[in-house]
Structures are given as structure tokens and as C-alpha cells.
Protein backbone atom coordinates (compact mmCIF):
# COMPACT_ATOMS: atom_id res chain seq x y z
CA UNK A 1 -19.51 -28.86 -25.85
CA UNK A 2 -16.38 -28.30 -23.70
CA UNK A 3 -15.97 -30.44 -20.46
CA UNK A 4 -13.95 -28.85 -18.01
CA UNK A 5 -12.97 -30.82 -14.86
CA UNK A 6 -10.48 -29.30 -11.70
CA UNK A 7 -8.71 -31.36 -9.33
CA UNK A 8 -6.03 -30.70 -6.36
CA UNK A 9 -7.90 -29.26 -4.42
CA UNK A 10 -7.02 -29.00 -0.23
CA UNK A 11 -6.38 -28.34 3.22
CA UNK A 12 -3.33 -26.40 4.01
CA UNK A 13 -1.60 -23.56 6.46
CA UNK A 14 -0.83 -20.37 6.19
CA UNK A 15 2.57 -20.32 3.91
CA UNK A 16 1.96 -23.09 2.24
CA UNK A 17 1.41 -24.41 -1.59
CA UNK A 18 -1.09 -25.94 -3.30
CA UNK A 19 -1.43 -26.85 -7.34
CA UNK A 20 -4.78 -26.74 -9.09
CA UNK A 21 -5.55 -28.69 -12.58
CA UNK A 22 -7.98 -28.56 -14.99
CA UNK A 23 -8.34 -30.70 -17.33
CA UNK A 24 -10.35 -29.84 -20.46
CA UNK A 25 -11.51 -32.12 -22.95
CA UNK A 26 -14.67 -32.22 -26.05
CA UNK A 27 -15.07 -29.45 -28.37
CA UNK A 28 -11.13 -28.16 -27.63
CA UNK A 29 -11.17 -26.08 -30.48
CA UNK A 30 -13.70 -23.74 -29.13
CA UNK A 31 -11.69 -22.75 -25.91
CA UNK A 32 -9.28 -20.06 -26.31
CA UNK A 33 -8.73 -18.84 -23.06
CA UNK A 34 -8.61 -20.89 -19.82
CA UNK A 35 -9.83 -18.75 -16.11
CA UNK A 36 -9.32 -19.73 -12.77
CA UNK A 37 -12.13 -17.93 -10.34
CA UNK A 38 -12.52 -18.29 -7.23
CA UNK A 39 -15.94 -17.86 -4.62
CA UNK A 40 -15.93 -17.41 -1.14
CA UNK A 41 -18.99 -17.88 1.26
CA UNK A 42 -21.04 -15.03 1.20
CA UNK A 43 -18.84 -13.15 -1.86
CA UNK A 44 -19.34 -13.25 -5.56
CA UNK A 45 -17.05 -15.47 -8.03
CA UNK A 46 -13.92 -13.64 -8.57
CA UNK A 47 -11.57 -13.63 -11.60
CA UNK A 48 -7.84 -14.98 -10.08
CA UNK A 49 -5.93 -15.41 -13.07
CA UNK A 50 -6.26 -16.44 -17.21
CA UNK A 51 -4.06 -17.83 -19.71
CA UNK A 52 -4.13 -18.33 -23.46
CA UNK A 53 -3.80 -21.59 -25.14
CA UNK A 54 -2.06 -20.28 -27.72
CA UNK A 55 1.56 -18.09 -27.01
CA UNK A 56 0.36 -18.80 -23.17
CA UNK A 57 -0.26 -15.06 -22.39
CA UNK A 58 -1.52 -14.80 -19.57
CA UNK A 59 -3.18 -11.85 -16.51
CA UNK A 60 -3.69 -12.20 -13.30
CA UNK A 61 -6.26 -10.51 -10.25
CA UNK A 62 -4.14 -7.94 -8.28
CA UNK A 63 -4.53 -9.71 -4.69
CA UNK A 64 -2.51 -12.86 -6.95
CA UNK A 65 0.31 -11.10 -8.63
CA UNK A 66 3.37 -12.62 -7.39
CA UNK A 67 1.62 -15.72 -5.24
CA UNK A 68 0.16 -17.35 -7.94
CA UNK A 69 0.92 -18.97 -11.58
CA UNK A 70 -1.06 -20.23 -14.15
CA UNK A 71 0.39 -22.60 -16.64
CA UNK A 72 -0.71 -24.60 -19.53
CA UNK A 73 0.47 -27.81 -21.21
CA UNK A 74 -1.44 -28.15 -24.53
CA UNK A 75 -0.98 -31.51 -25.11
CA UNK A 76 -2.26 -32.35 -22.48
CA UNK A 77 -5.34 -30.27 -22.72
CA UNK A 78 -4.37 -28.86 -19.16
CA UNK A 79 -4.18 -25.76 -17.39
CA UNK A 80 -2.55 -25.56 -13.74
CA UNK A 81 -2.79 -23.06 -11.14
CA UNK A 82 0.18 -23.27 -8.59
CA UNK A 83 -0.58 -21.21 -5.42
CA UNK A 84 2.09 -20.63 -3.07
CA UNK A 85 2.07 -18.13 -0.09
CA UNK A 86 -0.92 -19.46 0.71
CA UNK A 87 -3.55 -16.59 2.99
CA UNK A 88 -6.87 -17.87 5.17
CA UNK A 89 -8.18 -15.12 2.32
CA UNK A 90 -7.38 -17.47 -0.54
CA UNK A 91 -9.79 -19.46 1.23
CA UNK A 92 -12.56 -20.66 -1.51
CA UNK A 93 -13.53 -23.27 -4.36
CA UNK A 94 -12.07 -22.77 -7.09
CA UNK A 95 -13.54 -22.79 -10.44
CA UNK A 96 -11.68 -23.43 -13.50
CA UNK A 97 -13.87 -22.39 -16.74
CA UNK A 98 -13.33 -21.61 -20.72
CA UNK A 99 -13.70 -18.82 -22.72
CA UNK A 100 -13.82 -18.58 -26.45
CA UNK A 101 -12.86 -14.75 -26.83
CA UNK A 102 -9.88 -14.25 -29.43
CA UNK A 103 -8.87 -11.15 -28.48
CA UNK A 104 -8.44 -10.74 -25.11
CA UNK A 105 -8.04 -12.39 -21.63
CA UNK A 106 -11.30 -11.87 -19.88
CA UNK A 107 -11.92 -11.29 -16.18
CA UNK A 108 -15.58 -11.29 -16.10
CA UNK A 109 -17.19 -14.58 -15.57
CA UNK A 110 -19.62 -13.77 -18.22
CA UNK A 111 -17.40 -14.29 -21.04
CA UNK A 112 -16.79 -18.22 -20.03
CA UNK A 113 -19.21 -19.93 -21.34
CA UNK A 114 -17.89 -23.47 -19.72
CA UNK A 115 -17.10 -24.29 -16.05
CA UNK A 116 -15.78 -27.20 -14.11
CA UNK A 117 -17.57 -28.08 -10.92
CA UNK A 118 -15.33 -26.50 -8.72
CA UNK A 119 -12.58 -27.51 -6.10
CA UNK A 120 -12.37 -26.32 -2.25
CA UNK A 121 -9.22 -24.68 -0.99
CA UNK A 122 -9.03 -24.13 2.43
CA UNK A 123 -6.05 -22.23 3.92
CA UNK A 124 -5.57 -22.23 7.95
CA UNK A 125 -4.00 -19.50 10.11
């Protein structure tokens, strides 16, 4: 069993920053990849960005590229997400979940088997 908890999320304008944690702990040795999604009212979960524990590879959704960075620190157990250039269309919660695939960094949410309970960002205009 893998316990995955997020924290950090907020309120905050149009411009601004905002850095998400998740902090993993339990069966560690069965997560391989960390994801960040993300759900809006009304839409289906997304796939934002992924990293690997190991060598820190990581991918990233196209509407993300260049806004966003995800980050690990393996002692810690802890993967961040630092949003900046923050859009009312980044507006969702968050979910940070783990994925046990070796060989690639997946973006569909089926392939995380392990998901925190979520975190609201909220971005004004």
C-alpha cells in the first residue's frame, strides 16, 4: 500500500505562483513514477505533468510546458509541483497519484494505481 498525501494548495491571481507537495509514504518501493492531474468542474481528470523517482525524468501536458515544474526530493519521499504564471484555467484540485510502470512516464490516469485526496487551486482574473 502506497499513501499519497498533497498539500499547498490555494487562492491566488492571475500571474501568480503557487507550490504543490506530495508527500508519499508505505510501500515506497512500489512507486516509480509520481503524476500530478488535475480536474475541473464539469471536465475529466487531466494528466499535468510526471516525474521519475529515479534519474528524475520527467513530461509534462502541453497547456504546462514552460509554467510549470515538477521536482522530486527522494529523501524526502516528496514530489513538488511549482506553478507559476498562474491562468483562471489552471483553476482545479489537484491530484497527486503513483504509478508503478518502469518504462515509461504515463499520462493516463489508469496507470496510477494510488492517489492522494486532492488539493483545490483556485486562480482569479
Amino acid at each position: 500500500q502506497v499513501q499519497v498525501v498533497e498539500s499547498g494548495g490555494g487562492l491566488v491571481q492571475a500571474g501568480g505562483s503557487l507550490r504543490l507537495s506530495c508527500a508519499v509514504s508505505g510501500r515506497t518501493f512500489g512507486s516509480s513514477v509520481m503524476g500530478w492531474f488535475r480536474q475541473a468542474p464539469g471536465k475529466e481528470r487531466e494528466f499535468v505533468a510526471a516525474i521519475r523517482w529515479s534519474g528524475g525524468i520527467t513530461s509534462y501536458a502541453d497547456s504546462v510546458k514552460g509554467r510549470f515544474t515538477i521536482s522530486r526530493d527522494n529523501a524526502k519521499n516528496t514530489v513538488y509541483l511549482q506553478m507559476n504564471s498562474l491562468k483562471p484555467g489552471d483553476t482545479a484540485v489537484y491530484y497527486c497519484a503513483s504509478s508503478a510502470s518502469r518504462y515509461i512516464l504515463p499520462h493516463s490516469t489508469k496507470d496510477y494505481g494510488y492517489w492522494g485526496q486532492g488539493t483545490q487551486v483556485t486562480v482569479s482574473s
